[in-house]
C-alpha atoms as a PDB file:
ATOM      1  CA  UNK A   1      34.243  -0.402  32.797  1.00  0.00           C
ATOM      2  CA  UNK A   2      35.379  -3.812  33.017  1.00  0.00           C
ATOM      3  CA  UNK A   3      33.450  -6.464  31.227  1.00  0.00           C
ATOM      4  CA  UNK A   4      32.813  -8.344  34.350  1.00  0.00           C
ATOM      5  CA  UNK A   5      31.423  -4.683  35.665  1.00  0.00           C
ATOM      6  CA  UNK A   6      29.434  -4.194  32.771  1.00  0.00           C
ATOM      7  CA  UNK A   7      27.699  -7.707  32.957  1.00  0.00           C
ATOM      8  CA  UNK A   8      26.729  -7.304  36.204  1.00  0.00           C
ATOM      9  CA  UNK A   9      24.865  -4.277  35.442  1.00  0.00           C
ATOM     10  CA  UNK A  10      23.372  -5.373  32.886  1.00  0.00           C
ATOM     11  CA  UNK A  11      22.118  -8.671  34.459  1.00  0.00           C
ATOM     12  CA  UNK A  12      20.521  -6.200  37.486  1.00  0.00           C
ATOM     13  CA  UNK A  13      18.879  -3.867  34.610  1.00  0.00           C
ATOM     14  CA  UNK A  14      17.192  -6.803  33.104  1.00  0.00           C
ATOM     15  CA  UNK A  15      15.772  -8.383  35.936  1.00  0.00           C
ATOM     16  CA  UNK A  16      13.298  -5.096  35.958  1.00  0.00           C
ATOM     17  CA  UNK A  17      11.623  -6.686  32.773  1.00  0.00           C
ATOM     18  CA  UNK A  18       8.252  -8.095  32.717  1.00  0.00           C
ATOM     19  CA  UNK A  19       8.762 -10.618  29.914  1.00  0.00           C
ATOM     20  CA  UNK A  20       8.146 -13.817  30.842  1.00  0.00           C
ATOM     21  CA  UNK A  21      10.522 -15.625  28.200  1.00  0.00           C
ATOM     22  CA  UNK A  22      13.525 -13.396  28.478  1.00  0.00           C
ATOM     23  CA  UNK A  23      14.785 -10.181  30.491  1.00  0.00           C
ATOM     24  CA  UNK A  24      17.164  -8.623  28.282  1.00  0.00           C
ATOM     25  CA  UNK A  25      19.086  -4.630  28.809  1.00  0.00           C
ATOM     26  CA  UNK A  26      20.817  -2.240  26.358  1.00  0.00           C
ATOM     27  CA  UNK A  27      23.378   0.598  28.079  1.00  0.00           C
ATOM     28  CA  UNK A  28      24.430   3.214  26.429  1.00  0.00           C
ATOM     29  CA  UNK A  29      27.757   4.245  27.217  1.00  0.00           C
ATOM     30  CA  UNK A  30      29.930   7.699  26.595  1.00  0.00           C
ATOM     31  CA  UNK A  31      33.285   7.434  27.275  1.00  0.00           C
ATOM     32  CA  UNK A  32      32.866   4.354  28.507  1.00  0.00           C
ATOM     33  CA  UNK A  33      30.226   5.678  31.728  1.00  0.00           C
ATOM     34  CA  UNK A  34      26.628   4.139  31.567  1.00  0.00           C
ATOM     35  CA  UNK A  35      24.318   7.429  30.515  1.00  0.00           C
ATOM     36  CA  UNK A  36      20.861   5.278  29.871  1.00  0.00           C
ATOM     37  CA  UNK A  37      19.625   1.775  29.537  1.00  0.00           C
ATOM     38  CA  UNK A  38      16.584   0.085  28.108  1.00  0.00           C
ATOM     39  CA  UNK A  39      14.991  -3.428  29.055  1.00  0.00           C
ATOM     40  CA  UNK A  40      12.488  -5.248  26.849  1.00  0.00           C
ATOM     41  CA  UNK A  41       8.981  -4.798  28.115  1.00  0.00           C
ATOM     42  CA  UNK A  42       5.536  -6.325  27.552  1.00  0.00           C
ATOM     43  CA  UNK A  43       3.264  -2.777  26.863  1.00  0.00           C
ATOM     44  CA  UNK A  44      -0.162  -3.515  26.557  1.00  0.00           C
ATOM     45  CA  UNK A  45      -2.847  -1.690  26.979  1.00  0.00           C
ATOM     46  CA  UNK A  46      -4.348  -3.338  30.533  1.00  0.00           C
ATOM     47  CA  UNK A  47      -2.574  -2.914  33.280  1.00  0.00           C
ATOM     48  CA  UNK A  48       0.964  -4.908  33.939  1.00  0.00           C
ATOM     49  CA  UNK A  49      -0.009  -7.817  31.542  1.00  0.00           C
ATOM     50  CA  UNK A  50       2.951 -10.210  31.049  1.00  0.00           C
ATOM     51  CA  UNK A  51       3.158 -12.333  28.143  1.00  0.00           C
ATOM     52  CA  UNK A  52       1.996 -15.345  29.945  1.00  0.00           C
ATOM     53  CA  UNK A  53      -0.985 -13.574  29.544  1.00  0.00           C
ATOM     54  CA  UNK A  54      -1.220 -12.184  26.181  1.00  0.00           C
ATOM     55  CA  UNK A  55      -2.948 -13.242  23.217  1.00  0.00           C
ATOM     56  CA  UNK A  56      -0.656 -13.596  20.834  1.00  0.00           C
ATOM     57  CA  UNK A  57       1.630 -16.092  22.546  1.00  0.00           C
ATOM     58  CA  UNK A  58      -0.683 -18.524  20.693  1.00  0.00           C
ATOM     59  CA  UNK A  59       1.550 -17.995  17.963  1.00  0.00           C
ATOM     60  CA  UNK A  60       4.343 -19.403  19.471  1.00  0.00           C
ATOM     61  CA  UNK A  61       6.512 -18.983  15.834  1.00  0.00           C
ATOM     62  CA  UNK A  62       5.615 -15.359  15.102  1.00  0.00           C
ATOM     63  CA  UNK A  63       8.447 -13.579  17.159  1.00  0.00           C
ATOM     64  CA  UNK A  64       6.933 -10.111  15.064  1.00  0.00           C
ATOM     65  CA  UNK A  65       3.509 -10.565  17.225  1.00  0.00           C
ATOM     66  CA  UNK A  66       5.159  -9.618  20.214  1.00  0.00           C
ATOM     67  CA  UNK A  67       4.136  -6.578  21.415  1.00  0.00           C
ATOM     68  CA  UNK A  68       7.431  -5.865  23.633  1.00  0.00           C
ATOM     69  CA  UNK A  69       9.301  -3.013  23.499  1.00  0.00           C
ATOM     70  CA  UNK A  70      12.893  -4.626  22.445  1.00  0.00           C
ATOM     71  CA  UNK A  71      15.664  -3.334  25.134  1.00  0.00           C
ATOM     72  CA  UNK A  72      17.572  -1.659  22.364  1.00  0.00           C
ATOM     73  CA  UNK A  73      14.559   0.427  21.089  1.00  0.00           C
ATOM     74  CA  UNK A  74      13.925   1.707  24.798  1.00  0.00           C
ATOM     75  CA  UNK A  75      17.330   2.508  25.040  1.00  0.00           C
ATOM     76  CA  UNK A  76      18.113   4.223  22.257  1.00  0.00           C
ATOM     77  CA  UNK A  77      14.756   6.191  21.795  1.00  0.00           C
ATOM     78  CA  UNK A  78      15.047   7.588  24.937  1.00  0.00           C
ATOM     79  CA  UNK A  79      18.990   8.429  25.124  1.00  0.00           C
ATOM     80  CA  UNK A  80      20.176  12.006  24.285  1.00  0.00           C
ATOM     81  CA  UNK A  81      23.284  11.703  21.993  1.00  0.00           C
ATOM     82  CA  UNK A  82      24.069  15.634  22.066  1.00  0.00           C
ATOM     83  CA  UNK A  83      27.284  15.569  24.520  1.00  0.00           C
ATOM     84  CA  UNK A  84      30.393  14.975  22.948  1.00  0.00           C
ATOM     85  CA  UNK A  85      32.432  11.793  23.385  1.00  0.00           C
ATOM     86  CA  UNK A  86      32.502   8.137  21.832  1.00  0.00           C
ATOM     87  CA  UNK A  87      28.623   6.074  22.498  1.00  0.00           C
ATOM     88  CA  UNK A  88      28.684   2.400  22.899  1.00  0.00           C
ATOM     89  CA  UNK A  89      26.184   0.385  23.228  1.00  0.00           C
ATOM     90  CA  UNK A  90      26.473  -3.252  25.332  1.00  0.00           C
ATOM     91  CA  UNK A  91      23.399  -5.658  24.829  1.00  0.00           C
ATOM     92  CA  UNK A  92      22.590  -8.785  26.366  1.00  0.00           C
ATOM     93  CA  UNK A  93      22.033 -10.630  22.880  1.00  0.00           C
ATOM     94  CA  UNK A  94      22.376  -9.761  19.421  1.00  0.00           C
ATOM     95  CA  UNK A  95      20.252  -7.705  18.527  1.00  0.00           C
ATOM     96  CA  UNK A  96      17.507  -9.116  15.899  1.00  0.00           C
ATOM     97  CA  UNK A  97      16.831  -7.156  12.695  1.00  0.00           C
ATOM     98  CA  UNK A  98      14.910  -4.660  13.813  1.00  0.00           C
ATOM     99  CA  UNK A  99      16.860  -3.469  16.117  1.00  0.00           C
ATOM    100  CA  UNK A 100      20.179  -3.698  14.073  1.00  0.00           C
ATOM    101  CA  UNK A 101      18.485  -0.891  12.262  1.00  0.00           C
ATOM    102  CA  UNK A 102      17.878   1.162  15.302  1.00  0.00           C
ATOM    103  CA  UNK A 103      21.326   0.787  15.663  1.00  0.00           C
ATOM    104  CA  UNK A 104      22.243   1.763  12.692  1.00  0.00           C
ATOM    105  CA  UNK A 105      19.662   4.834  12.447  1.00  0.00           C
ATOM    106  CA  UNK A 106      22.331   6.437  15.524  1.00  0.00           C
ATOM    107  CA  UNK A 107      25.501   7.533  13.660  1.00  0.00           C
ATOM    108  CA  UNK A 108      27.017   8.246  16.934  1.00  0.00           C
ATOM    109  CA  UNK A 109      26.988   5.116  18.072  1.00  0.00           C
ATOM    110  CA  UNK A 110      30.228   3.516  17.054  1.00  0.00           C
ATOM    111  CA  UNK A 111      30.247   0.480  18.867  1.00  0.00           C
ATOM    112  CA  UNK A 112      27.991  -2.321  19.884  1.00  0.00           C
ATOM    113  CA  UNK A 113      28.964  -5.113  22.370  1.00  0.00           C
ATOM    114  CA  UNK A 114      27.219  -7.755  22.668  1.00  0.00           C
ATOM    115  CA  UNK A 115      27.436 -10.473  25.407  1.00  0.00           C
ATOM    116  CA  UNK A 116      25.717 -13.436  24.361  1.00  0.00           C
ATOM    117  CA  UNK A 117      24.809 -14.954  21.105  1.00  0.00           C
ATOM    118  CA  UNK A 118      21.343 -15.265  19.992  1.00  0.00           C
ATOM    119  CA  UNK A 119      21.697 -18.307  18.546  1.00  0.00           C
ATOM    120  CA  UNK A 120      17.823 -18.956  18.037  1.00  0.00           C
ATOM    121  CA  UNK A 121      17.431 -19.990  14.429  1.00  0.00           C
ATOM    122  CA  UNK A 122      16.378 -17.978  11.764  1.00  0.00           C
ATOM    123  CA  UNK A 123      13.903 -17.761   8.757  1.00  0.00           C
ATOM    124  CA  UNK A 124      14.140 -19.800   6.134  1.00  0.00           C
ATOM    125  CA  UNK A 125      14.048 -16.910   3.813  1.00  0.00           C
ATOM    126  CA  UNK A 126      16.775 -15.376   5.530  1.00  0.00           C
ATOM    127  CA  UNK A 127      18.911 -18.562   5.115  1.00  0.00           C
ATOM    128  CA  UNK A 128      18.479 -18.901   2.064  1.00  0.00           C
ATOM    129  CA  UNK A 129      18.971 -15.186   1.278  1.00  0.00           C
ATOM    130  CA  UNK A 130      22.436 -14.330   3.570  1.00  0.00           C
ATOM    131  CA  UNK A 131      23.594 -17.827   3.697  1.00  0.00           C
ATOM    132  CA  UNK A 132      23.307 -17.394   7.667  1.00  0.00           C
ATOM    133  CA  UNK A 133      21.906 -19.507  10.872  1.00  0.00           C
ATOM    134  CA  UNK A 134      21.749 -17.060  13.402  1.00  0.00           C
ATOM    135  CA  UNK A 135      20.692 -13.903  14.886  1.00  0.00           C
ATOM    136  CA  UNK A 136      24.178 -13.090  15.348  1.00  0.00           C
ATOM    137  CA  UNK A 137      25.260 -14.203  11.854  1.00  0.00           C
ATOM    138  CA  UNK A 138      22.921 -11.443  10.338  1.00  0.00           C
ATOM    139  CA  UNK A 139      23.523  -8.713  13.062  1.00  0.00           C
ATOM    140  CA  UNK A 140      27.059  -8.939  11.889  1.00  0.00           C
ATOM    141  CA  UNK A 141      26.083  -8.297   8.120  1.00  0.00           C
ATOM    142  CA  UNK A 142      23.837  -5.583   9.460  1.00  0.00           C
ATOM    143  CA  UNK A 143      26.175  -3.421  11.734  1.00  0.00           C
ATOM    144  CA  UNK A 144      28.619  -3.305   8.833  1.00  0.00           C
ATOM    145  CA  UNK A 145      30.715  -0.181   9.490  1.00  0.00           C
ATOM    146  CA  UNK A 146      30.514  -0.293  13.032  1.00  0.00           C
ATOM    147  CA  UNK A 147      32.804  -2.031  15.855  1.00  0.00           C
ATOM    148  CA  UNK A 148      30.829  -5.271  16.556  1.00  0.00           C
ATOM    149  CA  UNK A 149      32.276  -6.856  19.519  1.00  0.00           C
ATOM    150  CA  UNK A 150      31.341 -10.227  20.891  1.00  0.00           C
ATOM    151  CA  UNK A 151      32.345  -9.827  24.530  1.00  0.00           C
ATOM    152  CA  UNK A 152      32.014 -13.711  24.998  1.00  0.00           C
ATOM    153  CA  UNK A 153      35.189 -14.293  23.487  1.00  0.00           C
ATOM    154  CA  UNK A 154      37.040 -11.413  25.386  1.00  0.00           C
ATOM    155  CA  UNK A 155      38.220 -12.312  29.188  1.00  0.00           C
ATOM    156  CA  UNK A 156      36.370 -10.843  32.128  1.00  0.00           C
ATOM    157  CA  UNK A 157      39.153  -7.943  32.620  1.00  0.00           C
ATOM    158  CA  UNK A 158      38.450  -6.656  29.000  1.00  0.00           C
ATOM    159  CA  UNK A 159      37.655  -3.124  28.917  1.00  0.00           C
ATOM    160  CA  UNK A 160      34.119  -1.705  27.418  1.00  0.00           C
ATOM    161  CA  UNK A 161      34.240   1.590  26.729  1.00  0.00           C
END
């Protein structure tokens, strides 16, 4: 697929989230064909509760309060990586730490794409610690070993596989 292809899809997966803040996908790919996807999602207990309404967005700071499902998590968790071929995963942002280890938990997943940065500033620990500023910054120290590719700097025709 295309990346302009692949963007579009995405952008029509993620407009099925119910967070408020952000709709964000994950496809997995083999061989370059979308075989599952994942959006973020607000799962509380009540019935479709969005994070307008949930308690926690008090805490405005405390991104590890939020009980969404991350996109990456849903995909992932739910994909079956038992066919043979090369996995990819494309993601709408980088992917936070948490995720990164998801990531990183799926040895058959050799490449992640990403398509925007996340450019949302980080802990001060983490700062201090990496000698980073962004999410994207420490998802590249975290998918170490594996093809990180920041499809904002490749043109529209690039290929994803």
């Amino acid at each position: 697929m295309k990346k302009f292809e692949i963007l579009k899809l995405l952008d029509e997966y993620a407009t099925q989230s119910n967070c408020k803040k952000k709709g964000v996908a994950s496809i997995l790919l083999l061989d370059g064909e979308p075989v599952n996807y994942g959006i973020n999602e607000v799962m509380l207990p009540t019935t479709k509760v969005n994070c307008e309404k949930c308690e926690t967005r008090q805490y405005k700071n405390e991104l590890s309060l939020c009980p969404a499902i991350h996109a990456e998590v849903a995909c992932l968790s739910s994909a079956d990586l038992s066919q043979e071929g090369r996995y990819s995963l494309v993601v709408s942002y980088s992917p936070c730490p948490d995720c990164c280890k998801i990531i990183m938990s799926k040895p058959d997943v050799s490449t992640i794409y990403v398509t925007e940065p996340k450019n949302s500033e980080i802990s001060e620990n983490d700062k201090a610690a990496y000698g980073i500023t962004t999410y994207d910054d420490l998802a590249d120290i975290l998918l170490a070993g594996r093809n990180y590719i920041r499809l904002w700097d490749m043109p529209d025709d690039f290929e994803v596989m």
